[in-house]
PDB file of N, CA and C in Angstrom:
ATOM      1  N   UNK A   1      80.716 188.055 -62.926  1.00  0.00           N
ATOM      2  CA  UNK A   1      81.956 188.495 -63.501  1.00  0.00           C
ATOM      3  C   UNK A   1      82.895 187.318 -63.717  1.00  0.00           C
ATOM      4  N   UNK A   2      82.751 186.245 -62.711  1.00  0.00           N
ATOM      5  CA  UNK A   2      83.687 185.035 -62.839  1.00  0.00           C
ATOM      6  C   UNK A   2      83.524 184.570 -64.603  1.00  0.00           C
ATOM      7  N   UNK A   3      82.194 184.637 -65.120  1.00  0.00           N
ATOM      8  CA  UNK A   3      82.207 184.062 -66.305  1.00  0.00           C
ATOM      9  C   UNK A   3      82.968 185.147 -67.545  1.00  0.00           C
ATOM     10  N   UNK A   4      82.894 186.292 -67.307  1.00  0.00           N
ATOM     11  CA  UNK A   4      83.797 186.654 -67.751  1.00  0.00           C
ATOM     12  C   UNK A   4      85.427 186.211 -67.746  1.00  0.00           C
ATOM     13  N   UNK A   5      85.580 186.371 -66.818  1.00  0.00           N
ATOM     14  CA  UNK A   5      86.709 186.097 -66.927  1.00  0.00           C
ATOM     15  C   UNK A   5      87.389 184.887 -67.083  1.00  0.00           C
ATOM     16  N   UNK A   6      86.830 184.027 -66.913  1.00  0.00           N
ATOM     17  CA  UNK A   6      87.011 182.321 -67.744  1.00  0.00           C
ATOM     18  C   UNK A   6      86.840 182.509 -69.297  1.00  0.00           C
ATOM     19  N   UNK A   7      86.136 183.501 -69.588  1.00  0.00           N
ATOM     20  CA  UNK A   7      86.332 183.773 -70.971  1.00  0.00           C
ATOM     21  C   UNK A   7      87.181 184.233 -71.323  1.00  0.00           C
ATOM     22  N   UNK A   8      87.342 185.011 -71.299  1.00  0.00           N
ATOM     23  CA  UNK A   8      88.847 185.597 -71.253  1.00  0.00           C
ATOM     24  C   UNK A   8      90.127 184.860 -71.451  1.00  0.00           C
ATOM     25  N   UNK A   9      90.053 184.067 -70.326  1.00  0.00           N
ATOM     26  CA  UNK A   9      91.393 183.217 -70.106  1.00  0.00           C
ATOM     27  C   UNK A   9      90.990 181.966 -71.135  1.00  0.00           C
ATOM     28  N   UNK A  10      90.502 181.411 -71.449  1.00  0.00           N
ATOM     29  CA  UNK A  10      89.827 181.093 -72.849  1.00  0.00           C
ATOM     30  C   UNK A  10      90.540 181.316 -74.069  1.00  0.00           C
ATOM     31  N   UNK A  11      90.107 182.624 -74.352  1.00  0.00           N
ATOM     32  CA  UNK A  11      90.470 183.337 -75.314  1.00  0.00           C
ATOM     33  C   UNK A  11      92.401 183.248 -75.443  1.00  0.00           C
ATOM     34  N   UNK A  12      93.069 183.797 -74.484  1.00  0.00           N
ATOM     35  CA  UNK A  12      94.110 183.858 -74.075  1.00  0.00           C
ATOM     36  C   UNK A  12      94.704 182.536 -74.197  1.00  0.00           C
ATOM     37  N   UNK A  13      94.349 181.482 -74.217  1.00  0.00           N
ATOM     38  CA  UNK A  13      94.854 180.284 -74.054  1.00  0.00           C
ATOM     39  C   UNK A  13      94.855 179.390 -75.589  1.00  0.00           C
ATOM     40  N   UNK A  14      93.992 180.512 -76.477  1.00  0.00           N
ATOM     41  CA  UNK A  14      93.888 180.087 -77.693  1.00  0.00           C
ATOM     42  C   UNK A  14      95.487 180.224 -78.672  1.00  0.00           C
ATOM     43  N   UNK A  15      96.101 179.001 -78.760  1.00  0.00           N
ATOM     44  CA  UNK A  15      97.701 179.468 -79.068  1.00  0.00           C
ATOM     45  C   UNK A  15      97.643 179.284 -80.467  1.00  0.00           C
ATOM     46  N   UNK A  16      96.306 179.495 -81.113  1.00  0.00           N
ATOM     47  CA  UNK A  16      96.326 179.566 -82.878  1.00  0.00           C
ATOM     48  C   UNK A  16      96.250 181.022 -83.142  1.00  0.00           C
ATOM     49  N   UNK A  17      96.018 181.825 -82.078  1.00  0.00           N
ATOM     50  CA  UNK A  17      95.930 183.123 -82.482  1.00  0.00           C
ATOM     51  C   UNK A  17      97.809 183.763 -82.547  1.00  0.00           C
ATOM     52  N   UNK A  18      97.582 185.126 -83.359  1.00  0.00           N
ATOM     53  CA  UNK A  18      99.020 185.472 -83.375  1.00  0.00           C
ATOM     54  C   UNK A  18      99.400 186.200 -81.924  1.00  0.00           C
ATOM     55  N   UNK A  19     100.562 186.201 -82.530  1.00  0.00           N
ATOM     56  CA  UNK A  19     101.261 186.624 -80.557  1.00  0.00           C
ATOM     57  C   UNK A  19     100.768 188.326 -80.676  1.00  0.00           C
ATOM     58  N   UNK A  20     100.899 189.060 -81.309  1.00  0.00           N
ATOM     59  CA  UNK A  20     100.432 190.823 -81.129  1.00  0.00           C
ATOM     60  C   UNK A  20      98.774 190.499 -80.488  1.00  0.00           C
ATOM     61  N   UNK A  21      98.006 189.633 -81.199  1.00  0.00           N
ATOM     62  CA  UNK A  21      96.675 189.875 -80.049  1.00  0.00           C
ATOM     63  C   UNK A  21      96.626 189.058 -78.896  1.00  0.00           C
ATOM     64  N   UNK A  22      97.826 188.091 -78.862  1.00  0.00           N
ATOM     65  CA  UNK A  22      97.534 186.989 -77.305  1.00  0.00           C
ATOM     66  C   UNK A  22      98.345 188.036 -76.240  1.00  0.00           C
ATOM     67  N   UNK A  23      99.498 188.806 -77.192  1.00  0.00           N
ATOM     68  CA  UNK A  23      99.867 189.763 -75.867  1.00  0.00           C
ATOM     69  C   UNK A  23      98.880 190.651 -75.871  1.00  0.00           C
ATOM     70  N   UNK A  24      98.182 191.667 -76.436  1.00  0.00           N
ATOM     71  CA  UNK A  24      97.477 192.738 -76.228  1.00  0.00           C
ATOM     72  C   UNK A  24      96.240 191.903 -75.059  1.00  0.00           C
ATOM     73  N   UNK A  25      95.476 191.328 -75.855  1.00  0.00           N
ATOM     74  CA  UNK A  25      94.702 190.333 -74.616  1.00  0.00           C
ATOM     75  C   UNK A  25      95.240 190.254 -72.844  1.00  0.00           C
ATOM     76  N   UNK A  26      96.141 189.928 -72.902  1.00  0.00           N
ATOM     77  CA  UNK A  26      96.717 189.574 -71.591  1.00  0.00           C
ATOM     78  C   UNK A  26      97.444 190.582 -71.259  1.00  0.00           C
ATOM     79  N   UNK A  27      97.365 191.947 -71.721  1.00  0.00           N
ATOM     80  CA  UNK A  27      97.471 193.078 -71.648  1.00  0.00           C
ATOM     81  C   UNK A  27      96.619 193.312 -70.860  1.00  0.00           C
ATOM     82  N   UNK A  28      95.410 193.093 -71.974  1.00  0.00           N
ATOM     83  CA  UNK A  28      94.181 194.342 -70.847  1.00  0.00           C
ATOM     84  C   UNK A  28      93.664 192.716 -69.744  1.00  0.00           C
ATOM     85  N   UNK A  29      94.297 191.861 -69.557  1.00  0.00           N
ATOM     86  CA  UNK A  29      93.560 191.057 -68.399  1.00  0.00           C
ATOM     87  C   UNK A  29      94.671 192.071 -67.483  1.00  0.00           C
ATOM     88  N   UNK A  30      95.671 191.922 -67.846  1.00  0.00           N
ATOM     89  CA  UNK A  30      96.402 192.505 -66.101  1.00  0.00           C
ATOM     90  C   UNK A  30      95.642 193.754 -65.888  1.00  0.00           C
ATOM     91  N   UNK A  31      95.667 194.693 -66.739  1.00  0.00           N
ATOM     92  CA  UNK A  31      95.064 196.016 -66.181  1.00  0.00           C
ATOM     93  C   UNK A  31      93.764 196.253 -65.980  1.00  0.00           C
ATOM     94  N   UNK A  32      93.004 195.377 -65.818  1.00  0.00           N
ATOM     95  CA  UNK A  32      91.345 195.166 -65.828  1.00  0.00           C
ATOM     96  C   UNK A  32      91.443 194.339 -64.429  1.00  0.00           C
ATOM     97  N   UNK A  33      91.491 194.762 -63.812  1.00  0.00           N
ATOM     98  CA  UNK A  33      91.190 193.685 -62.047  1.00  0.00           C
ATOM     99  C   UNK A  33      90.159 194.430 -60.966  1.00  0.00           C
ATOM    100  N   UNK A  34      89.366 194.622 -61.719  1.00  0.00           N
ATOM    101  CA  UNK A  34      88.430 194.993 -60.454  1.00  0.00           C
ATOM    102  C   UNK A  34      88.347 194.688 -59.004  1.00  0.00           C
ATOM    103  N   UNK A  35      88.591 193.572 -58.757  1.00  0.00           N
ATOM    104  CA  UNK A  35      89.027 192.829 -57.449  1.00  0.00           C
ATOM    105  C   UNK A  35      90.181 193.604 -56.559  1.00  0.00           C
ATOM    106  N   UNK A  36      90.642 194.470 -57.545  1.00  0.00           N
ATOM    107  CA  UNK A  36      92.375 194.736 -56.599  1.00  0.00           C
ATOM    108  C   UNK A  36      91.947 196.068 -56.939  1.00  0.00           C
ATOM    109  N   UNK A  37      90.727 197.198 -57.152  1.00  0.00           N
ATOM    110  CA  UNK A  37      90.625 198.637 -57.082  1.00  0.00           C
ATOM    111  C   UNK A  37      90.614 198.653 -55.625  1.00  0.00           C
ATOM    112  N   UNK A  38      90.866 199.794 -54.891  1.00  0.00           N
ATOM    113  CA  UNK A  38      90.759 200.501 -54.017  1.00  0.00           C
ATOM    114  C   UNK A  38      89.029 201.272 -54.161  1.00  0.00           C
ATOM    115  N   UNK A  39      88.537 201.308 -52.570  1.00  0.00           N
ATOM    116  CA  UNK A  39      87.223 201.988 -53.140  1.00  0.00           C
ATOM    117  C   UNK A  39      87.369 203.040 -53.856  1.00  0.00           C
ATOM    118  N   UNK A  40      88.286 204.330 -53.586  1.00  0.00           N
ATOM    119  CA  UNK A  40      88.543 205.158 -54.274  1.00  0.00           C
ATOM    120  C   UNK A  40      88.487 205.375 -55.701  1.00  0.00           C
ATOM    121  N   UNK A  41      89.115 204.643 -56.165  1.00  0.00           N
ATOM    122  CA  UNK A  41      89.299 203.860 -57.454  1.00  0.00           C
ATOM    123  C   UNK A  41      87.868 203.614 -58.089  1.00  0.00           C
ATOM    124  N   UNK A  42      87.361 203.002 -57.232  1.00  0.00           N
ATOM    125  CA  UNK A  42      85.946 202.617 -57.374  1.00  0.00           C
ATOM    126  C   UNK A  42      85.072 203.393 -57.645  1.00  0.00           C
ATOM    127  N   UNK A  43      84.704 204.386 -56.503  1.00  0.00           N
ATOM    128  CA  UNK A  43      83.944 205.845 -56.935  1.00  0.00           C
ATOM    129  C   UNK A  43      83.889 206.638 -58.039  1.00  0.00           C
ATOM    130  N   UNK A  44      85.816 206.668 -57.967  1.00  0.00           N
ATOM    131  CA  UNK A  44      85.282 207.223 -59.152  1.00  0.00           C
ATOM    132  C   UNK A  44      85.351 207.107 -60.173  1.00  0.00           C
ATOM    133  N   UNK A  45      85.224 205.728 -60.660  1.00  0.00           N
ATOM    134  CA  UNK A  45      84.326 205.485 -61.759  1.00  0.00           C
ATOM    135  C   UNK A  45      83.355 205.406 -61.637  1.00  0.00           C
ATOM    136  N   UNK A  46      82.596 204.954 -60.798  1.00  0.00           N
ATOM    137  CA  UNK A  46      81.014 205.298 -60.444  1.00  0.00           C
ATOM    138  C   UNK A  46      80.817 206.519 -60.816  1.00  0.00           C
ATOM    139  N   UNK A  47      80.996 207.797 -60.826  1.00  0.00           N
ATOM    140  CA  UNK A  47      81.007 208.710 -60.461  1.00  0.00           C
ATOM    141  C   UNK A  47      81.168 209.221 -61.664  1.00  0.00           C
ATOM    142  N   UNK A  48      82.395 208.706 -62.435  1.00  0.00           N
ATOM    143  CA  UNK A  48      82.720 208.379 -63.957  1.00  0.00           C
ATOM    144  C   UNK A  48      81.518 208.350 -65.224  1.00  0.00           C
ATOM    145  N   UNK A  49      80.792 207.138 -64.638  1.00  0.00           N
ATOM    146  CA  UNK A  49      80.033 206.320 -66.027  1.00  0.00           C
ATOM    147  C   UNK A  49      78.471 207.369 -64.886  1.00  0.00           C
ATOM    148  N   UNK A  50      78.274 207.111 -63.932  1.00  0.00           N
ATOM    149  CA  UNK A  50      77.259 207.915 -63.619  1.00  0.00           C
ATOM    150  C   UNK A  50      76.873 208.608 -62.931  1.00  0.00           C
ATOM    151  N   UNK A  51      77.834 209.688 -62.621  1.00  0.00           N
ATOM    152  CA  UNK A  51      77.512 211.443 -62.504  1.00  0.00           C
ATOM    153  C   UNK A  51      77.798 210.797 -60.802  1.00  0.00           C
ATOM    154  N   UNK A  52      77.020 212.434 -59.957  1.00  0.00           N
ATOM    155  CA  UNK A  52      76.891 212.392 -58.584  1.00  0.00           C
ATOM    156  C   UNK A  52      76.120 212.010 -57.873  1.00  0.00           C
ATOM    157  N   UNK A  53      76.089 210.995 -56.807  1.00  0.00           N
ATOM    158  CA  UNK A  53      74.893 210.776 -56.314  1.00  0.00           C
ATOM    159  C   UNK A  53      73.430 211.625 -56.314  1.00  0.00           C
ATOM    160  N   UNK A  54      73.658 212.841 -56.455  1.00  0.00           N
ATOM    161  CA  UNK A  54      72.837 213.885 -56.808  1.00  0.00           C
ATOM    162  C   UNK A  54      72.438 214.278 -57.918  1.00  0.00           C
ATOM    163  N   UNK A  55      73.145 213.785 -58.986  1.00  0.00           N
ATOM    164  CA  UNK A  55      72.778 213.655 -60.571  1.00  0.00           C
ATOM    165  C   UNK A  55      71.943 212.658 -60.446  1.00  0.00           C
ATOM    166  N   UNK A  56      72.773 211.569 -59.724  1.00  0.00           N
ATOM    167  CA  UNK A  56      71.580 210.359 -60.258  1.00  0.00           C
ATOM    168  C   UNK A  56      69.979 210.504 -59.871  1.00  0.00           C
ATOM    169  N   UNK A  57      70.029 210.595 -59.031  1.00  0.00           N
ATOM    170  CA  UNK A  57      68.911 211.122 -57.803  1.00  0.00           C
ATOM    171  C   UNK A  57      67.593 211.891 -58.737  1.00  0.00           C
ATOM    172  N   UNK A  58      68.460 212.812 -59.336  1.00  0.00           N
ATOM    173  CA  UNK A  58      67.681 214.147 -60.036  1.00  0.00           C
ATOM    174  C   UNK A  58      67.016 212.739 -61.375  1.00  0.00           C
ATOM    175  N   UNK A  59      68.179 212.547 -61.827  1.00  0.00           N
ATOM    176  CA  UNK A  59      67.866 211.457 -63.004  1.00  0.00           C
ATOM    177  C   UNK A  59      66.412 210.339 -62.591  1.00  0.00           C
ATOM    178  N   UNK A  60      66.696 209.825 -61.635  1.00  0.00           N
ATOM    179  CA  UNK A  60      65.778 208.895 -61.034  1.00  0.00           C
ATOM    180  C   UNK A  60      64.139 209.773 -61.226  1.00  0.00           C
ATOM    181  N   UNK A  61      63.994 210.465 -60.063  1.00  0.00           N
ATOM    182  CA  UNK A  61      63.330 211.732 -60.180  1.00  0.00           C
ATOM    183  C   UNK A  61      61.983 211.788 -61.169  1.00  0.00           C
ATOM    184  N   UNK A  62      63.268 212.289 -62.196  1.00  0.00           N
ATOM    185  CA  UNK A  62      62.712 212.983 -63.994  1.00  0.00           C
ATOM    186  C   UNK A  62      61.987 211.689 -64.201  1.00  0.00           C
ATOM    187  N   UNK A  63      63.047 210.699 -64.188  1.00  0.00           N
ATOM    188  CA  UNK A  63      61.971 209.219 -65.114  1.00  0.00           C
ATOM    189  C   UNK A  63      61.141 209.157 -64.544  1.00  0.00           C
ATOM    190  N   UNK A  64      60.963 208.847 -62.993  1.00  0.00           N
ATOM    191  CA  UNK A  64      59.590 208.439 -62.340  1.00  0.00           C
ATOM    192  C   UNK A  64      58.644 209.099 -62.897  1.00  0.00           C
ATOM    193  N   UNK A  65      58.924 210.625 -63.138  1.00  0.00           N
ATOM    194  CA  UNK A  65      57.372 211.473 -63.055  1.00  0.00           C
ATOM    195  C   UNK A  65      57.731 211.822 -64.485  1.00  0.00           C
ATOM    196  N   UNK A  66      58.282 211.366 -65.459  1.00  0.00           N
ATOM    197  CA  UNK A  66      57.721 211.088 -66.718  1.00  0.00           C
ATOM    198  C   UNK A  66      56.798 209.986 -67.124  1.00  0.00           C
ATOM    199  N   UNK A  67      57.297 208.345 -66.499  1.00  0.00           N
ATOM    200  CA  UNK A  67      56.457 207.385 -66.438  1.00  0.00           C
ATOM    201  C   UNK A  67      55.413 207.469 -65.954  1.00  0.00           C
ATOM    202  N   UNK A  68      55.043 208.641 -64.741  1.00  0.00           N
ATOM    203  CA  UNK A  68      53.781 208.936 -64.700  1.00  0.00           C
ATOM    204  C   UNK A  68      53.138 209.721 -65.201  1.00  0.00           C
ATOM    205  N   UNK A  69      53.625 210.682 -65.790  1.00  0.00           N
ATOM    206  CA  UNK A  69      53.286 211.700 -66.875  1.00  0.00           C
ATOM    207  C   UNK A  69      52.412 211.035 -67.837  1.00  0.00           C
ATOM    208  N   UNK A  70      53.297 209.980 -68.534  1.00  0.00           N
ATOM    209  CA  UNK A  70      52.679 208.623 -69.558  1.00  0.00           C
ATOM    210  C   UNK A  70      51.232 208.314 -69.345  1.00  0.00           C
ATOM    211  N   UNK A  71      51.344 207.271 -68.042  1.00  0.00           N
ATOM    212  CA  UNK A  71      50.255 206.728 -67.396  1.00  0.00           C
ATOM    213  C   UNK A  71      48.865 207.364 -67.456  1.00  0.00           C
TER     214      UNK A  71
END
């Protein structure tokens, strides 16, 4: 993630760009800090982008014994 975000600040530091995208940019750097979520925070986006530990589970599951289905 560090290389992200050297990109970023990169980008941001580029003072040929106009000021509406160097602020919007340094917009979403403040509100993008993964480092400073709370686990809470955390979950649930986990939870967000991929379901319940019990969704996933089921998900896992299905693929295995389709890939063996394949086989």
């Amino acid at each position: 993630m560090a290389d992200g975000d050297a990109r970023l600040r990169a980008m941001l530091n580029d003072a040929s760009r106009p000021d509406a995208v160097r602020d919007a940019a340094l917009a979403a750097e403040q509100a993008y800090k993964p480092h400073q979520w709370t686990p809470e925070q955390e979950a649930e986006l986990v939870e967000r982008v991929h379901g319940t530990e019990r969704e996933w589970i089921d998900r896992m599951i299905a693929e295995q014994n389709e890939r063996q289905r394949r086989s």
